[in-house]
Protein backbone atom coordinates (compact mmCIF):
# COMPACT_ATOMS: atom_id res chain seq x y z
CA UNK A 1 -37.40 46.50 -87.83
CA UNK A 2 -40.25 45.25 -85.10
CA UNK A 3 -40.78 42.03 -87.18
CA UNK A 4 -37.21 41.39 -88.03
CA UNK A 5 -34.12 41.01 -85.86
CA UNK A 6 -32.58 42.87 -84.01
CA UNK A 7 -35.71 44.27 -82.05
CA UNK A 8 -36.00 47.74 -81.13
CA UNK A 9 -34.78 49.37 -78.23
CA UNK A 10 -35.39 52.39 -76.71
CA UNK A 11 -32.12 53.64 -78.01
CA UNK A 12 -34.00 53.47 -81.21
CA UNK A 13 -36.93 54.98 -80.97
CA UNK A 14 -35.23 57.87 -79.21
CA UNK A 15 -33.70 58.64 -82.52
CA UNK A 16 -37.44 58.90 -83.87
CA UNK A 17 -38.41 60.87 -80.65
CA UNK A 18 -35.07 63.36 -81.94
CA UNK A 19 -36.19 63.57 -85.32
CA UNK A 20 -39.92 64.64 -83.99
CA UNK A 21 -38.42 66.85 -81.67
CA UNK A 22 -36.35 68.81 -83.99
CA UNK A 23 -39.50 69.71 -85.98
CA UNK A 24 -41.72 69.94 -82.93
CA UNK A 25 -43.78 67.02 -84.49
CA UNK A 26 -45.92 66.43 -81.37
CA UNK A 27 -48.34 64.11 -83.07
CA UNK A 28 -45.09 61.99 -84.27
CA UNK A 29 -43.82 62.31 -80.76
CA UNK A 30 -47.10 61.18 -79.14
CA UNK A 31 -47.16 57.90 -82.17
CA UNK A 32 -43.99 56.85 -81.16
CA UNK A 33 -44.66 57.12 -77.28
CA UNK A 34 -47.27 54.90 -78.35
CA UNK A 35 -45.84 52.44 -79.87
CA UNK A 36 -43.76 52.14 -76.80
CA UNK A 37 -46.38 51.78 -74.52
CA UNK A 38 -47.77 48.75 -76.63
CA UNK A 39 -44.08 47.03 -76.52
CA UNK A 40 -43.93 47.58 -72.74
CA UNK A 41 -40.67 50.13 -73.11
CA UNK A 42 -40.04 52.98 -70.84
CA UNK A 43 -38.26 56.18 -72.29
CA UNK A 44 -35.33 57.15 -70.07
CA UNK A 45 -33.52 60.04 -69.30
CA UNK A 46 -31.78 61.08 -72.28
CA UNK A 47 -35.70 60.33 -73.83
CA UNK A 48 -36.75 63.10 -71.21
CA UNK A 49 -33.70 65.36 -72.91
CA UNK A 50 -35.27 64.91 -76.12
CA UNK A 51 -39.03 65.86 -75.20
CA UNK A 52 -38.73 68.41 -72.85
CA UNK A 53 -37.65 71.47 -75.49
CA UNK A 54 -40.46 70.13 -78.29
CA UNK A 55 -42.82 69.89 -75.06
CA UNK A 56 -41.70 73.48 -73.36
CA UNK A 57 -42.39 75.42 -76.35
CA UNK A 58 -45.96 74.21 -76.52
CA UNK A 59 -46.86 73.58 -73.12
CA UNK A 60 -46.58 75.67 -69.41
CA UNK A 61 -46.14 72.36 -67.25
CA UNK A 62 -43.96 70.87 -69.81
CA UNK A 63 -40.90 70.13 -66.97
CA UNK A 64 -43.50 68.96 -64.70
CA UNK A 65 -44.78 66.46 -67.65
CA UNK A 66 -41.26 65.15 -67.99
CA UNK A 67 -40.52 64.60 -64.77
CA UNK A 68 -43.96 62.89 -64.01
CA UNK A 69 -43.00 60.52 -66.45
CA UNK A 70 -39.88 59.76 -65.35
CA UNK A 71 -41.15 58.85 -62.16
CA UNK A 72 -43.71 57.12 -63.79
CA UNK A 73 -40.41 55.05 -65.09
CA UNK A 74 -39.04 54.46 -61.98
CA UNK A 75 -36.42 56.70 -62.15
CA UNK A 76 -35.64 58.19 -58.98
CA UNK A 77 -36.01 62.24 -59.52
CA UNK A 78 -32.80 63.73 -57.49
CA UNK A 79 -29.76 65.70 -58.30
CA UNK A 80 -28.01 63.33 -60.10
CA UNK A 81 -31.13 62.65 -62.50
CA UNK A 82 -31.43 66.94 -62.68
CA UNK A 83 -27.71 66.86 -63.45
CA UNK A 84 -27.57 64.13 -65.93
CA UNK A 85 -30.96 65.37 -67.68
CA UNK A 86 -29.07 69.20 -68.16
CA UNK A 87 -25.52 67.17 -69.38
CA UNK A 88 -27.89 65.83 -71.99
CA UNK A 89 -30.62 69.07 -73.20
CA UNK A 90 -27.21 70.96 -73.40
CA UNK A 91 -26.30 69.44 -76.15
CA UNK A 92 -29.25 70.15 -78.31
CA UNK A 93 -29.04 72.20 -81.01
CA UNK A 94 -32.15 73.70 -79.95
CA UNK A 95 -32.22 77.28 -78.26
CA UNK A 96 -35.17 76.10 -76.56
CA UNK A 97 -33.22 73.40 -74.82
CA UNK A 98 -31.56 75.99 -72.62
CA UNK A 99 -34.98 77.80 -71.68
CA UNK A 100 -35.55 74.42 -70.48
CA UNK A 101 -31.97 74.35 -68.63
CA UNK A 102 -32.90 77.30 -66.84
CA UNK A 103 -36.19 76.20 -65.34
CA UNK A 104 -34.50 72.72 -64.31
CA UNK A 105 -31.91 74.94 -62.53
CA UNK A 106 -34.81 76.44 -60.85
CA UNK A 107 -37.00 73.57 -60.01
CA UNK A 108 -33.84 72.53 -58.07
CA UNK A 109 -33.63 75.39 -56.58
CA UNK A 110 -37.53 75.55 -55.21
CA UNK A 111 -36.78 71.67 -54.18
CA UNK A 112 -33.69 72.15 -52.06
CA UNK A 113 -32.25 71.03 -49.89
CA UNK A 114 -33.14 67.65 -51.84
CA UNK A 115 -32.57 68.94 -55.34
CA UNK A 116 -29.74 71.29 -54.78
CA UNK A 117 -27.62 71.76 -57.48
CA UNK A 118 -24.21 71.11 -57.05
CA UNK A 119 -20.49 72.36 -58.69
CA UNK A 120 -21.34 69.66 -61.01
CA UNK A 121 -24.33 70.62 -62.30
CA UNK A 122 -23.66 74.32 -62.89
CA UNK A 123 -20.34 73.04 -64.23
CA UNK A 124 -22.61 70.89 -67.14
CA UNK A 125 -24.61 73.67 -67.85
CA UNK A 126 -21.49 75.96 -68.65
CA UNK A 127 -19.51 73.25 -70.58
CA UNK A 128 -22.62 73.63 -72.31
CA UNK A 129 -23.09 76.74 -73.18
CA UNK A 130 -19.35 77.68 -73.93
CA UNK A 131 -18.95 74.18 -76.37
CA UNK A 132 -21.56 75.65 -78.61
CA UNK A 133 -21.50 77.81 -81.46
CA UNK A 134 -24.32 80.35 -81.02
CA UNK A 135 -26.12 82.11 -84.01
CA UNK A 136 -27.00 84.74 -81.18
CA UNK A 137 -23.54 85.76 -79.13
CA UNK A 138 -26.27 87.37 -76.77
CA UNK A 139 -28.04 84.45 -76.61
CA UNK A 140 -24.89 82.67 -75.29
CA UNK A 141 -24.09 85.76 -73.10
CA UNK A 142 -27.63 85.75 -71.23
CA UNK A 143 -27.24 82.48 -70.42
CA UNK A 144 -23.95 82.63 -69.04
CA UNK A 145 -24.46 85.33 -66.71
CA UNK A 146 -27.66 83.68 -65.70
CA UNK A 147 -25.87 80.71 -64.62
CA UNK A 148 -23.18 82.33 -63.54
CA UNK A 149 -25.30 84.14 -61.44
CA UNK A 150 -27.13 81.57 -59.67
CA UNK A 151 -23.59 79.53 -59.07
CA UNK A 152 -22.69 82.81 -57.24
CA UNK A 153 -25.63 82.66 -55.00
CA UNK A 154 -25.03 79.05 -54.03
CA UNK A 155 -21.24 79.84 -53.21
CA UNK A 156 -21.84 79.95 -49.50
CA UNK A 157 -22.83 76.03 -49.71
CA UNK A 158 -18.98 76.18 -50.93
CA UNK A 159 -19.97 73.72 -53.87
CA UNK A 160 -17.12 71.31 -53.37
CA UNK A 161 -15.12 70.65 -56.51
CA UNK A 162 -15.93 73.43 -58.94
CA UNK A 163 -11.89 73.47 -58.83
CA UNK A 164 -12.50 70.58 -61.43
CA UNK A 165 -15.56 72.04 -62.76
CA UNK A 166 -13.94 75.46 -63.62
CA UNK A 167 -11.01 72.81 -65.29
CA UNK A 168 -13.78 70.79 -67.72
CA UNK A 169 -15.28 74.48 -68.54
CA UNK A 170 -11.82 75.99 -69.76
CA UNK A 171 -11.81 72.83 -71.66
CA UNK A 172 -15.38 72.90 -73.21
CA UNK A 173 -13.94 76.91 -74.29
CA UNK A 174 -10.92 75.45 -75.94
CA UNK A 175 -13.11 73.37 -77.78
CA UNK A 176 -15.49 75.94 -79.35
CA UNK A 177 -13.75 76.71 -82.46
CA UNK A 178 -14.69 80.24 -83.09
CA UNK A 179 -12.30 83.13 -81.94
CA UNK A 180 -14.54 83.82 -78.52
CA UNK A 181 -13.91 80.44 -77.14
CA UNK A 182 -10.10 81.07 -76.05
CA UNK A 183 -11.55 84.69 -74.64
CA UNK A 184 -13.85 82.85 -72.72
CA UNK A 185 -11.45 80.26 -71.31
CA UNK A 186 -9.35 83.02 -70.11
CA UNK A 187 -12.44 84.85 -68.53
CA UNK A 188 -12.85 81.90 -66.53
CA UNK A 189 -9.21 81.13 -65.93
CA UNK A 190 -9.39 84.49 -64.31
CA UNK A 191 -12.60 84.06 -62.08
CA UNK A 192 -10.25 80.96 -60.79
CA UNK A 193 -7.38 83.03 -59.93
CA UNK A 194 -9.34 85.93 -58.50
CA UNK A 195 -11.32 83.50 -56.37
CA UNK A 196 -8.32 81.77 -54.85
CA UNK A 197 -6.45 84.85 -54.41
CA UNK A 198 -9.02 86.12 -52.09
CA UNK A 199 -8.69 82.72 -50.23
CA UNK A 200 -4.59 83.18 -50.34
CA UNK A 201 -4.09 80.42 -52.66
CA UNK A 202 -2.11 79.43 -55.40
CA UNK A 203 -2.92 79.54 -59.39
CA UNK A 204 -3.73 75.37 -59.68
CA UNK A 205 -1.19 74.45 -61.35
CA UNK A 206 -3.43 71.77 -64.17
CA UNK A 207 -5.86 74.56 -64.75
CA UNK A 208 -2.56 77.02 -65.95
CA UNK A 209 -1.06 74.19 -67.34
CA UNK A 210 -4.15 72.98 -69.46
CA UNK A 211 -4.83 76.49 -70.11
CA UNK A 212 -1.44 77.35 -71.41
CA UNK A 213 -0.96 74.66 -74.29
CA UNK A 214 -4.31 75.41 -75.59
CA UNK A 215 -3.66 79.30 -75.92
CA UNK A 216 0.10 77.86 -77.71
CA UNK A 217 -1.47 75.21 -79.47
CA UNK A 218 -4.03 78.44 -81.19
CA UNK A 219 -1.23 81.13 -81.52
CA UNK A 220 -3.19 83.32 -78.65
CA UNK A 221 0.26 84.58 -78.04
CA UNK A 222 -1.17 87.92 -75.86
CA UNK A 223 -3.19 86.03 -73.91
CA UNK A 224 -0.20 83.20 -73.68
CA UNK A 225 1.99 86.08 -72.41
CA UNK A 226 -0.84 87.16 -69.46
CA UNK A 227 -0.16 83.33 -68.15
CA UNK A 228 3.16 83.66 -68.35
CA UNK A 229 2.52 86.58 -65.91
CA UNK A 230 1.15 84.92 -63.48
CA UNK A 231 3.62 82.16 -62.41
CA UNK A 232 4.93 83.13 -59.97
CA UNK A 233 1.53 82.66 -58.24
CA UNK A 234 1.21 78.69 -59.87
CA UNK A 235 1.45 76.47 -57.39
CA UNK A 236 4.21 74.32 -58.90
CA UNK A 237 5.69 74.42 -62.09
CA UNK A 238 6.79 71.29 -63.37
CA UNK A 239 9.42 70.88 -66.46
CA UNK A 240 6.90 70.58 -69.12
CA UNK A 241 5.32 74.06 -67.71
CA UNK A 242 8.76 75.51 -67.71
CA UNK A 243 9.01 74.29 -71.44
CA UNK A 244 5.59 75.66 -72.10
CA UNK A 245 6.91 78.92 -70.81
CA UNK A 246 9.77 78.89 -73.13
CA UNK A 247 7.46 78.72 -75.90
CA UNK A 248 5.45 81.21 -75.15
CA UNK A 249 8.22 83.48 -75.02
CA UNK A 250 9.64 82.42 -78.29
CA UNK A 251 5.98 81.93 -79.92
CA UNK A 252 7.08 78.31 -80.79
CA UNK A 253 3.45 76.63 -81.36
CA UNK A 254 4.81 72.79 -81.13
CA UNK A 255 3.47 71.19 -78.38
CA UNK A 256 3.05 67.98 -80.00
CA UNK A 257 4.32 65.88 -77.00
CA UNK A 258 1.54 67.19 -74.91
CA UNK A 259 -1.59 65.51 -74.48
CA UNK A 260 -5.02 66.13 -72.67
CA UNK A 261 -4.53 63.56 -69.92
């Protein structure tokens, strides 16, 4: 590939650096680091993503490695590189990625106010952790009410737009296909509600909505019928949630004129 058309990237050798990383090949890692040294390329953050969990299982200052090198790289270390570096490790398939997650979210933390994290960033880390299917349901459980935990504690700072966080989370629920991923979607459906109703607001009416052709679409019909419940305290209903209503009463699962825009 180096001696033919086209040349590599750093696109490519970051599917190397994955391969290496999977295994926790750190020689391989370090060869192909090398090799990118010698053609003058720079890793970037999603090549940070990949090293940090083969790194953090092996070394104590792994995060502080990864970072070095990114600055090294010229990339700018701030809350949106923290928050695009967790949208990327939480996607690994790699338990270790999230140890990793967690001492990001911290870093941040002991760098504020410059690296605080934002609705954003907790909201990554969740869509994370709830998209997945986890071999170890307490694995998944730790980490959400560690995260959940520390989003809590930065509440005060009011985190503007977790509103649209909490919206992409539901969604990143729906799309874990194992029973526990429509549970969770309503767990957080209700943190929404219970949070606005202590601020006297209404149900937002596109997280119900969302919400309520995804629990159709599955045949959650119980937890269908709790939504239905509750609308009376949506902010507006529009036809197509008055039709969605209908079929929740008459367990009718076609919603095929609904989309996810």
């Amino acid at each position: 590939m180096k001696k033919r058309e086209p040349k590599p990237d750093v696109a490519s050798f970051n599917v190397f650096m994955k391969f290496y990383s999977r295994s926790k090949n750190l020689r391989g890692i370090s060869s192909i680091m090398r090799e990118m040294d010698v053609l003058g390329m720079h890793g970037d953050i999603y090549t940070a993503s990949v090293l940090l969990p083969a790194l953090y299982s092996a070394r104590t200052d792994a995060l502080q490695l990864i970072l070095a090198l990114l600055r090294q790289n010229g990339v700018t270390v701030d809350t949106d590189t923290c928050t695009t570096l967790l949208t990327h490790l939480v996607r690994s398939e790699d338990d270790t990625a999230f140890e990793a997650v967690v001492a990001i979210i911290e870093y941040m933390e002991a760098h504020m106010p410059e690296l605080a994290p934002t609705s954003k960033t907790f909201g990554a880390v969740l869509c994370g952790i709830e998209r997945r299917v986890w071999s170890k349901p307490s694995l998944a459980a730790y980490y959400q009410h560690l995260v959940i935990t520390k989003m809590n504690k930065h509440q005060p700072r009011k985190l503007p737009r977790f509103k649209l966080q909490i919206m992409h989370v539901i969604q990143a629920c729906c799309e874990n296909p194992t029973p526990e991923g429509m549970r969770r979607a309503m767990a957080y459906y209700r943190m929404h509600r219970r949070a606005n109703s202590e601020k006297g607001r209404a149900v937002n009416w596109q997280i119900w909505g969302k919400l309520m052709a995804h629990l159709i679409r599955s045949g959650e019909w119980e937890l269908a019928d709790e939504l239905a419940r509750d609308r009376a305290d949506v902010d507006q209903l529009s036809p197509g949630m008055l039709h969605l209503l209908e079929q929740a009463r008459t367990r009718s699962s076609d919603i095929s004129y609904l989309t996810d825009d």
